[in-house]
N, C-alpha and C. Protein backbone atom coordinates (compact mmCIF):
# COMPACT_ATOMS: atom_id res chain seq x y z
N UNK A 1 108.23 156.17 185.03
CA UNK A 1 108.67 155.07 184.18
C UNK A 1 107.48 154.41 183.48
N UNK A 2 106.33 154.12 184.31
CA UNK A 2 105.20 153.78 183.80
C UNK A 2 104.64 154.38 182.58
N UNK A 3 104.52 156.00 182.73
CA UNK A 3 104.04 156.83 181.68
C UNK A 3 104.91 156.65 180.72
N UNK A 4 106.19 156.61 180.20
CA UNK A 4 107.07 156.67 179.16
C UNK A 4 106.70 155.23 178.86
N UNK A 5 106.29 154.15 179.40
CA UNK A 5 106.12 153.01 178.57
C UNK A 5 104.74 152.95 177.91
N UNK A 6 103.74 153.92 178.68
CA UNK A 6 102.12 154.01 177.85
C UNK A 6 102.43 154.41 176.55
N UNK A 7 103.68 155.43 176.41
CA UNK A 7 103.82 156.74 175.24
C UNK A 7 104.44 156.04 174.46
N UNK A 8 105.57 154.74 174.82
CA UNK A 8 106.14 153.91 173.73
C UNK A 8 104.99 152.88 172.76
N UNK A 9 104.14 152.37 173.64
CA UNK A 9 103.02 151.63 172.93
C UNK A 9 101.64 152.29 172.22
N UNK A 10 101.76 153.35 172.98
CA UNK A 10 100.75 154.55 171.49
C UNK A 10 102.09 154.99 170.72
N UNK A 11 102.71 154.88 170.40
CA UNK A 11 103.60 155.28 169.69
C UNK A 11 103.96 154.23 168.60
N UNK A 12 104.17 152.79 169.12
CA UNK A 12 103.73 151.62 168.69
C UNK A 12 102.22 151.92 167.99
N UNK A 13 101.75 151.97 168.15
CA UNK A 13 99.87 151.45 167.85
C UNK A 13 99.96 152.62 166.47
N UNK A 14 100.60 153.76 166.78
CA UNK A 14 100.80 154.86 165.31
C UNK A 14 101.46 153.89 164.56
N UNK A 15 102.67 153.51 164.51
CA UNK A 15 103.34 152.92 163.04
C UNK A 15 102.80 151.69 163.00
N UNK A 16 102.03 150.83 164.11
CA UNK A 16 101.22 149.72 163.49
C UNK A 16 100.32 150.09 162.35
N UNK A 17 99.95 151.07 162.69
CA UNK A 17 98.58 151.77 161.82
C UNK A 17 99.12 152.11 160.45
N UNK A 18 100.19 152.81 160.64
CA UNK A 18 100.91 153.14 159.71
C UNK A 18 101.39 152.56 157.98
N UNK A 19 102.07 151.22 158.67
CA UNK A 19 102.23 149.94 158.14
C UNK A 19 100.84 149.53 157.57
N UNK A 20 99.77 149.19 158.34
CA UNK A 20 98.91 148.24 157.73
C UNK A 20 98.28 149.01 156.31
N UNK A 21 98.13 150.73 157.02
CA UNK A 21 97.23 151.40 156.01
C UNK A 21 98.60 151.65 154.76
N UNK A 22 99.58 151.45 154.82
CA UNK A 22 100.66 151.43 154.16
C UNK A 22 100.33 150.49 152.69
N UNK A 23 100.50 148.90 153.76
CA UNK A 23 100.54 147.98 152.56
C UNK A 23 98.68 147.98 152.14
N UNK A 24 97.78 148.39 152.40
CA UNK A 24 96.58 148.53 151.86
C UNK A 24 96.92 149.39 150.38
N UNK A 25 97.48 151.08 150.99
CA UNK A 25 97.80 151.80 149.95
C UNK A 25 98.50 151.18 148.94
N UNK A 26 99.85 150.96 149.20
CA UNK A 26 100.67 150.21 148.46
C UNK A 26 99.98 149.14 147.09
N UNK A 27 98.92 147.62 147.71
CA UNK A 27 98.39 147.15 147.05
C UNK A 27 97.02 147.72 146.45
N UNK A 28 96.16 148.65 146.63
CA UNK A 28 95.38 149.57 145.98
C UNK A 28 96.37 150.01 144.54
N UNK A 29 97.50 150.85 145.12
CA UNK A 29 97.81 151.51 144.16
C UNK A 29 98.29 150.64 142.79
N UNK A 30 98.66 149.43 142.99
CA UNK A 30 99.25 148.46 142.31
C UNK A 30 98.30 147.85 141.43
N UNK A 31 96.97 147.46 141.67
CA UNK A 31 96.26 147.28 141.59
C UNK A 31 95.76 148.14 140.45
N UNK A 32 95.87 149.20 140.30
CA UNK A 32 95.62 150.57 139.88
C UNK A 32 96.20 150.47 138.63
N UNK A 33 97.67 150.36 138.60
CA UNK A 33 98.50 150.37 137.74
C UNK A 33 98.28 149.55 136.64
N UNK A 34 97.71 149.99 136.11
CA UNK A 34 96.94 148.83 134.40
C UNK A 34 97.11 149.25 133.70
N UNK A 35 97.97 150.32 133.48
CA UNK A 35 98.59 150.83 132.09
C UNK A 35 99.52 149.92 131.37
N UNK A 36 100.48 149.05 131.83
CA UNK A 36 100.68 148.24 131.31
C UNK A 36 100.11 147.13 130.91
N UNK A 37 98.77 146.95 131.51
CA UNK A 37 97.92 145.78 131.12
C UNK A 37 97.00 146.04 130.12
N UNK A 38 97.08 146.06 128.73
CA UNK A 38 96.24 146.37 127.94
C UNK A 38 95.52 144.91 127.22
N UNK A 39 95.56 144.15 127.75
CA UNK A 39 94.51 142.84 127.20
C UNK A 39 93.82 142.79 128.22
N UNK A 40 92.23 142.50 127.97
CA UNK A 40 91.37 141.58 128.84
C UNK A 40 91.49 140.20 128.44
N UNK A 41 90.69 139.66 129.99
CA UNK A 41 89.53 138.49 129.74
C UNK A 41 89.15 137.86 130.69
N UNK A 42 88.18 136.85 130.61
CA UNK A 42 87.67 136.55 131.82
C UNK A 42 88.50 135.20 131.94
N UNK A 43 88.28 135.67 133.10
CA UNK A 43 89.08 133.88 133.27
C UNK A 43 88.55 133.34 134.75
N UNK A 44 89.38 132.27 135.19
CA UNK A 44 88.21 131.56 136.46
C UNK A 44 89.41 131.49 137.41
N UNK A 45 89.54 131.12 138.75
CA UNK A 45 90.21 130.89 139.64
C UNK A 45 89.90 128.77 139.52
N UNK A 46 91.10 128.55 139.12
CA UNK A 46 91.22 126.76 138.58
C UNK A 46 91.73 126.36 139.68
N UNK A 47 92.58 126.68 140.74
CA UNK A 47 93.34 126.39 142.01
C UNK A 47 92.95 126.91 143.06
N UNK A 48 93.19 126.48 143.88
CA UNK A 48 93.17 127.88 145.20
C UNK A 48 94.08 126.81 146.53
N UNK A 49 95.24 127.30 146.90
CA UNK A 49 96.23 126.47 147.78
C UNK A 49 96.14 127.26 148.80
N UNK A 50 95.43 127.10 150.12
CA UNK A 50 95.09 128.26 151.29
C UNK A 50 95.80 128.11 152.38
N UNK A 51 97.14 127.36 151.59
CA UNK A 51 98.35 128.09 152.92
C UNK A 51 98.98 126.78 153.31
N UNK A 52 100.10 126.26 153.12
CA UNK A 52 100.27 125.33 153.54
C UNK A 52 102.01 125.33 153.90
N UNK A 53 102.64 124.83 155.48
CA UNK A 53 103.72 125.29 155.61
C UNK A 53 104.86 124.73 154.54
N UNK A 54 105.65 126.15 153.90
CA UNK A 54 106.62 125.90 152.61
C UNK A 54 107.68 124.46 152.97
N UNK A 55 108.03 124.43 152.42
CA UNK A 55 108.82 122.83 151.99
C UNK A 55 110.09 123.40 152.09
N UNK A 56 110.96 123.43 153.58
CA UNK A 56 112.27 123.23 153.86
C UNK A 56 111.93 124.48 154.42
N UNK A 57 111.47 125.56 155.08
CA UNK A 57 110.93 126.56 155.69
C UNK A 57 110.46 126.30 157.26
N UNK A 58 111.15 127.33 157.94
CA UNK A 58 110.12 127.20 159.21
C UNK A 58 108.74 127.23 158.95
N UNK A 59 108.40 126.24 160.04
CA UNK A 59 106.82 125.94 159.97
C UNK A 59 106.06 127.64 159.81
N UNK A 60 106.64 128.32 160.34
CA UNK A 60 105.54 129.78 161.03
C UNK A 60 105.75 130.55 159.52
N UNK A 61 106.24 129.85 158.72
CA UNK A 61 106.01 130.65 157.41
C UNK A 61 104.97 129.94 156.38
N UNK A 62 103.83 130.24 155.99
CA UNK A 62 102.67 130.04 155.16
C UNK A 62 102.57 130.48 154.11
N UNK A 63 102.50 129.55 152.74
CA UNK A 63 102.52 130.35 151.64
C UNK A 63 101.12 130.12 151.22
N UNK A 64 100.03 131.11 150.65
CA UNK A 64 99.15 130.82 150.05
C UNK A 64 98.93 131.51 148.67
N UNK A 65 98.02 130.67 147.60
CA UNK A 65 98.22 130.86 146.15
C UNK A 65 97.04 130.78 145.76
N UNK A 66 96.82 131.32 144.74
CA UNK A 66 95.66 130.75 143.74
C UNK A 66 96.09 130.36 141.90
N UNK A 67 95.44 129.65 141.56
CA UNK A 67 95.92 129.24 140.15
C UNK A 67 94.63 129.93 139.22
N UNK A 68 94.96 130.74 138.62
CA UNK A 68 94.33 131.11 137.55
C UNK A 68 94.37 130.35 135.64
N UNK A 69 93.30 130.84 135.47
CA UNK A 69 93.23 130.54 134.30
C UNK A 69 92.22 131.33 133.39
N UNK A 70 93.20 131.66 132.08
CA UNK A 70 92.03 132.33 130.85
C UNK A 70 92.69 132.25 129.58
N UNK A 71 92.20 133.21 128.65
CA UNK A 71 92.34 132.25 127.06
C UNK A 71 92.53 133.72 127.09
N UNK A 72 93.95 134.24 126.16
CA UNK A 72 94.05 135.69 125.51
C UNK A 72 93.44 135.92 124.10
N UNK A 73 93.66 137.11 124.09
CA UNK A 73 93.00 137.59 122.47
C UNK A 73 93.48 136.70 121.18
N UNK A 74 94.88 136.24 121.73
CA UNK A 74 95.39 135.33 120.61
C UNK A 74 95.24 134.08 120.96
N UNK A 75 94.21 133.68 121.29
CA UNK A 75 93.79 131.80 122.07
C UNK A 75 94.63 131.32 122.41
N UNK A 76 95.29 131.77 123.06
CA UNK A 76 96.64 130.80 123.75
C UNK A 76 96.08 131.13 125.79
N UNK A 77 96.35 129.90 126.12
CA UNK A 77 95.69 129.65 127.56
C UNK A 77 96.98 129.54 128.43
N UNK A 78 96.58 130.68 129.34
CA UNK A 78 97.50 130.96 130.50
C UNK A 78 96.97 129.98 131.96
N UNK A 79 97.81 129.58 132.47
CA UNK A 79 97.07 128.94 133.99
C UNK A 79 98.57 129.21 134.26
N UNK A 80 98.10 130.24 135.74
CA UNK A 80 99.18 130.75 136.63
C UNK A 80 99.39 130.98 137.39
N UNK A 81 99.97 130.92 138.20
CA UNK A 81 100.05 130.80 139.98
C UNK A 81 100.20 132.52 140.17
N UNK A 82 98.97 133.06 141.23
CA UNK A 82 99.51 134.33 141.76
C UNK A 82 99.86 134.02 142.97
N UNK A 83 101.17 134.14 143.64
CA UNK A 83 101.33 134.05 145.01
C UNK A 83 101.44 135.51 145.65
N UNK A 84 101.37 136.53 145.07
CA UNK A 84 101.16 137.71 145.50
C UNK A 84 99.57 138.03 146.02
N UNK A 85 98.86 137.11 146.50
CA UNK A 85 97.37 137.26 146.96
C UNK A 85 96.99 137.36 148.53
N UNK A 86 96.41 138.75 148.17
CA UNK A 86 96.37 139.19 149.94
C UNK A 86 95.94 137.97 150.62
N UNK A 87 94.51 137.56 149.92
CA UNK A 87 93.59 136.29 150.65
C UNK A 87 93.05 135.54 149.59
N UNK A 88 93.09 134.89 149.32
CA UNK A 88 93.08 133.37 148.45
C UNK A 88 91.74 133.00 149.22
N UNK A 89 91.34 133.10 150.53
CA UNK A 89 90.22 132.98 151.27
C UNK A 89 89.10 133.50 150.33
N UNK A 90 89.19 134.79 149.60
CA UNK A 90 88.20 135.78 148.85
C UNK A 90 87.31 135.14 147.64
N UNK A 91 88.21 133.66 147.49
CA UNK A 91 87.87 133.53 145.84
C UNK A 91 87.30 132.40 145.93
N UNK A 92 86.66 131.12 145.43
CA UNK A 92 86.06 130.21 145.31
C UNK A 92 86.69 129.20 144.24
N UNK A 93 86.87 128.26 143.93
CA UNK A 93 87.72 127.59 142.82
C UNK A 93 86.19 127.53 142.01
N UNK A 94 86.54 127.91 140.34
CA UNK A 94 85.77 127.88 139.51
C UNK A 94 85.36 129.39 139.17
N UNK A 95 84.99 130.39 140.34
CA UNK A 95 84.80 131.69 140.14
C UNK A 95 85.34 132.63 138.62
N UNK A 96 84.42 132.62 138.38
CA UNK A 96 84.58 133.86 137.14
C UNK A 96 85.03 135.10 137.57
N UNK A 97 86.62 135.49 136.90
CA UNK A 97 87.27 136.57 137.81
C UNK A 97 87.40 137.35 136.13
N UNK A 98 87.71 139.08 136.29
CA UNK A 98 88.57 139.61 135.16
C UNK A 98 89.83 139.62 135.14
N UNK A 99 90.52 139.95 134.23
CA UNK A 99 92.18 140.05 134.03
C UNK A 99 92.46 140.59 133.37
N UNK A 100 93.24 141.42 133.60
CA UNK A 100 93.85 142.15 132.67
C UNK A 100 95.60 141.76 132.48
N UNK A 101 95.82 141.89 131.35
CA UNK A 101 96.83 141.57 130.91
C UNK A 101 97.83 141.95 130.32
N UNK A 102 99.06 142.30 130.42
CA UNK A 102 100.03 142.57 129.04
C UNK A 102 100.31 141.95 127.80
N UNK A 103 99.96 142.78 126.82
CA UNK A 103 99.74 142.13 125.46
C UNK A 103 101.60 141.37 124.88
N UNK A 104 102.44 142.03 125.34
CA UNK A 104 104.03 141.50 125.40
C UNK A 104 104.09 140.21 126.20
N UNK A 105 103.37 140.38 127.34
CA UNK A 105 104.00 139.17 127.67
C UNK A 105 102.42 138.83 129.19
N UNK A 106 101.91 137.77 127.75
CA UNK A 106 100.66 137.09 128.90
C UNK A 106 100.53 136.79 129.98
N UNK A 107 102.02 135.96 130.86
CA UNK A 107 101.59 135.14 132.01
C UNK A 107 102.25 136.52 132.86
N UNK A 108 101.96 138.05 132.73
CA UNK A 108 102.33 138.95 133.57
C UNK A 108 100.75 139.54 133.60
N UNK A 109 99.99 139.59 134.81
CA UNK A 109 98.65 139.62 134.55
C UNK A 109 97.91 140.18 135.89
N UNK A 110 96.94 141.21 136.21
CA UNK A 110 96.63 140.85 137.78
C UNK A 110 94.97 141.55 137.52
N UNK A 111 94.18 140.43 138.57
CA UNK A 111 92.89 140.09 138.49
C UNK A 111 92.08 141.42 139.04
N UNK A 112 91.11 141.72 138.84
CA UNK A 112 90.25 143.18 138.39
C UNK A 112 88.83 142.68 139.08
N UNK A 113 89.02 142.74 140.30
CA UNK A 113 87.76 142.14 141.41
C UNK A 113 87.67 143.09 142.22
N UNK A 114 86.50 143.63 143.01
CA UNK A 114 86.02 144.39 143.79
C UNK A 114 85.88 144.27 144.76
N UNK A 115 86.25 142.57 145.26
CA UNK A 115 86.28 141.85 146.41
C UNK A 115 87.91 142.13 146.53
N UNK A 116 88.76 142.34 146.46
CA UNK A 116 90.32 142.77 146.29
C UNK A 116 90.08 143.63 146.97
N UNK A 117 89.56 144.67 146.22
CA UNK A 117 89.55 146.29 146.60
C UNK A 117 88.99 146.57 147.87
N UNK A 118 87.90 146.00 148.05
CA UNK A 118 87.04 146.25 149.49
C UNK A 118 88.34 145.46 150.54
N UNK A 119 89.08 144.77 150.58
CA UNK A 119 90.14 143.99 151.05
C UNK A 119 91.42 145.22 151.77
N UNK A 120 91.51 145.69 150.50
CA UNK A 120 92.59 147.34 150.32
C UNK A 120 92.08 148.26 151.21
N UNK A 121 90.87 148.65 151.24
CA UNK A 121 89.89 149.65 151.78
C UNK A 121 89.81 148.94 153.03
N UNK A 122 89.97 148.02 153.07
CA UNK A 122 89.60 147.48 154.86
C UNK A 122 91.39 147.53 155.62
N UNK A 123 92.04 147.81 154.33
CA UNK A 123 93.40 147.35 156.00
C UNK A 123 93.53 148.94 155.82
N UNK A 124 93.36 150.26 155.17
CA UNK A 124 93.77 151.18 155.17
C UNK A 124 92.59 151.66 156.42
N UNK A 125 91.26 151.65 156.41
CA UNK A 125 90.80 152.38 157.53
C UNK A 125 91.24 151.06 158.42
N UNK A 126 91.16 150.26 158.86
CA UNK A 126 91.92 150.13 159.89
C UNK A 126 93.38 150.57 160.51
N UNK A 127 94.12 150.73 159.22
CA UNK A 127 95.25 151.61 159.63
C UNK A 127 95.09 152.85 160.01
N UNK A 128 94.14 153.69 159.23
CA UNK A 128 93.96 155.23 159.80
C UNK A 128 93.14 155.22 161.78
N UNK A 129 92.50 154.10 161.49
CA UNK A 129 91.58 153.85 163.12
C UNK A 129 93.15 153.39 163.86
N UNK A 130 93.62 152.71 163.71
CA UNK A 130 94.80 152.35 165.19
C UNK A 130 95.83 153.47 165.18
N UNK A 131 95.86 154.58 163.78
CA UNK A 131 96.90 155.80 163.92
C UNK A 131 95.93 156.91 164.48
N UNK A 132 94.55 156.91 164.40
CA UNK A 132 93.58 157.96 165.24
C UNK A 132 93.70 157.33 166.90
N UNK A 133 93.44 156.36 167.00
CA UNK A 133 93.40 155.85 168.86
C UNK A 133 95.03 155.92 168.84
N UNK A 134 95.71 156.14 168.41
CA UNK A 134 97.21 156.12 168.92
C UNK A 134 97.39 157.52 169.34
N UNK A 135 97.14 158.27 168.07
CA UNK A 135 97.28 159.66 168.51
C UNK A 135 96.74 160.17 169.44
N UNK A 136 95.60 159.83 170.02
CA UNK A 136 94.41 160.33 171.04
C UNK A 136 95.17 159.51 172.28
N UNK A 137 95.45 158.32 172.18
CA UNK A 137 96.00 157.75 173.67
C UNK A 137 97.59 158.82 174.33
N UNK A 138 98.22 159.28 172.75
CA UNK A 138 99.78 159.99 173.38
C UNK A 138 99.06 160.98 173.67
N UNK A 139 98.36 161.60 173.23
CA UNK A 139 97.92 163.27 173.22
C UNK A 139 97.26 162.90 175.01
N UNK A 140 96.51 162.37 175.49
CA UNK A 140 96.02 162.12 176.77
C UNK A 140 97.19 161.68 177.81
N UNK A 141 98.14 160.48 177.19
CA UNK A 141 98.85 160.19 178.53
C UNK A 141 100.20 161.48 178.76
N UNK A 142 100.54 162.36 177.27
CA UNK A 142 101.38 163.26 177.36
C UNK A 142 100.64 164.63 178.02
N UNK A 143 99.12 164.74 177.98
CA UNK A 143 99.06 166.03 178.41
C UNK A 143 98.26 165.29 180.11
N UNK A 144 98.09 164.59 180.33
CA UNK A 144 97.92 163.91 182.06
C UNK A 144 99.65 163.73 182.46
N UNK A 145 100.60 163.97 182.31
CA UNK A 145 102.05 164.32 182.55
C UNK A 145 102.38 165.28 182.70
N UNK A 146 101.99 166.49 182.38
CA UNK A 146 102.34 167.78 182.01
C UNK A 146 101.33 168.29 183.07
């Protein structure tokens, strides 16, 4: 009984891994996707809200944001809330960030930082590391059974 519960929690520790290196991939690839974004510019991080419990929400739910801001090719000034931000922790208020943009429709926009990416790259090898020690813990407690 003991051994079938080691094999459920490496089994666990695989789709933990799974998941994390998942949503890394997931936001990499998104990230990626700038074919629809054909405007630049620089713009700054004007906000930064690092989590505060939502308004009529259980407490254990945290929303965090950053407020951007930049001027498009046609001088018209966007300031916009991304709440899709892994870590709002990453950025500094005032920071000079890039953006890229859709020329149809401005306030659809996502920021072109390398501090993001190294972010992406950190939950995916950690996902591949807890799906390597997962696999190595079943492969040991299934062949110490056998």
């Amino acid at each position: 009984m003991f051994e079938q519960s080691a094999e459920y929690k490496d089994i666990g520790l695989i789709l933990i891994g799974a998941l994390i290196s998942g949503v890394g991939i997931f936001k990499y690839y998104k990230q990626k996707d700038v074919q629809k974004y054909d405007g630049e510019a620089d713009g700054i991080i004007y906000d930064i809200d690092n989590g505060y419990p939502a308004a009529n929400v259980d407490r254990a739910i945290i929303q965090s944001s950053i407020t951007v801001r930049y001027l498009t090719k046609e001088n018209v000034w966007i300031t916009e809330k991304v709440e899709d931000t892994t870590s709002p922790s990453l950025y500094k208020k005032g920071e000079k960030i890039g953006i890229r943009y859709n020329l149809e429709n401005p306030k659809d926009f996502i920021i072109v930082s390398s501090k993001q990416n190294a972010l992406y790259y950190t939950f995916i090898s950690v996902g591949i590391l807890l799906i390597c020690l997962g696999a190595i813990l079943y492969y040991k407690s299934s062949a110490s059974n056998n």
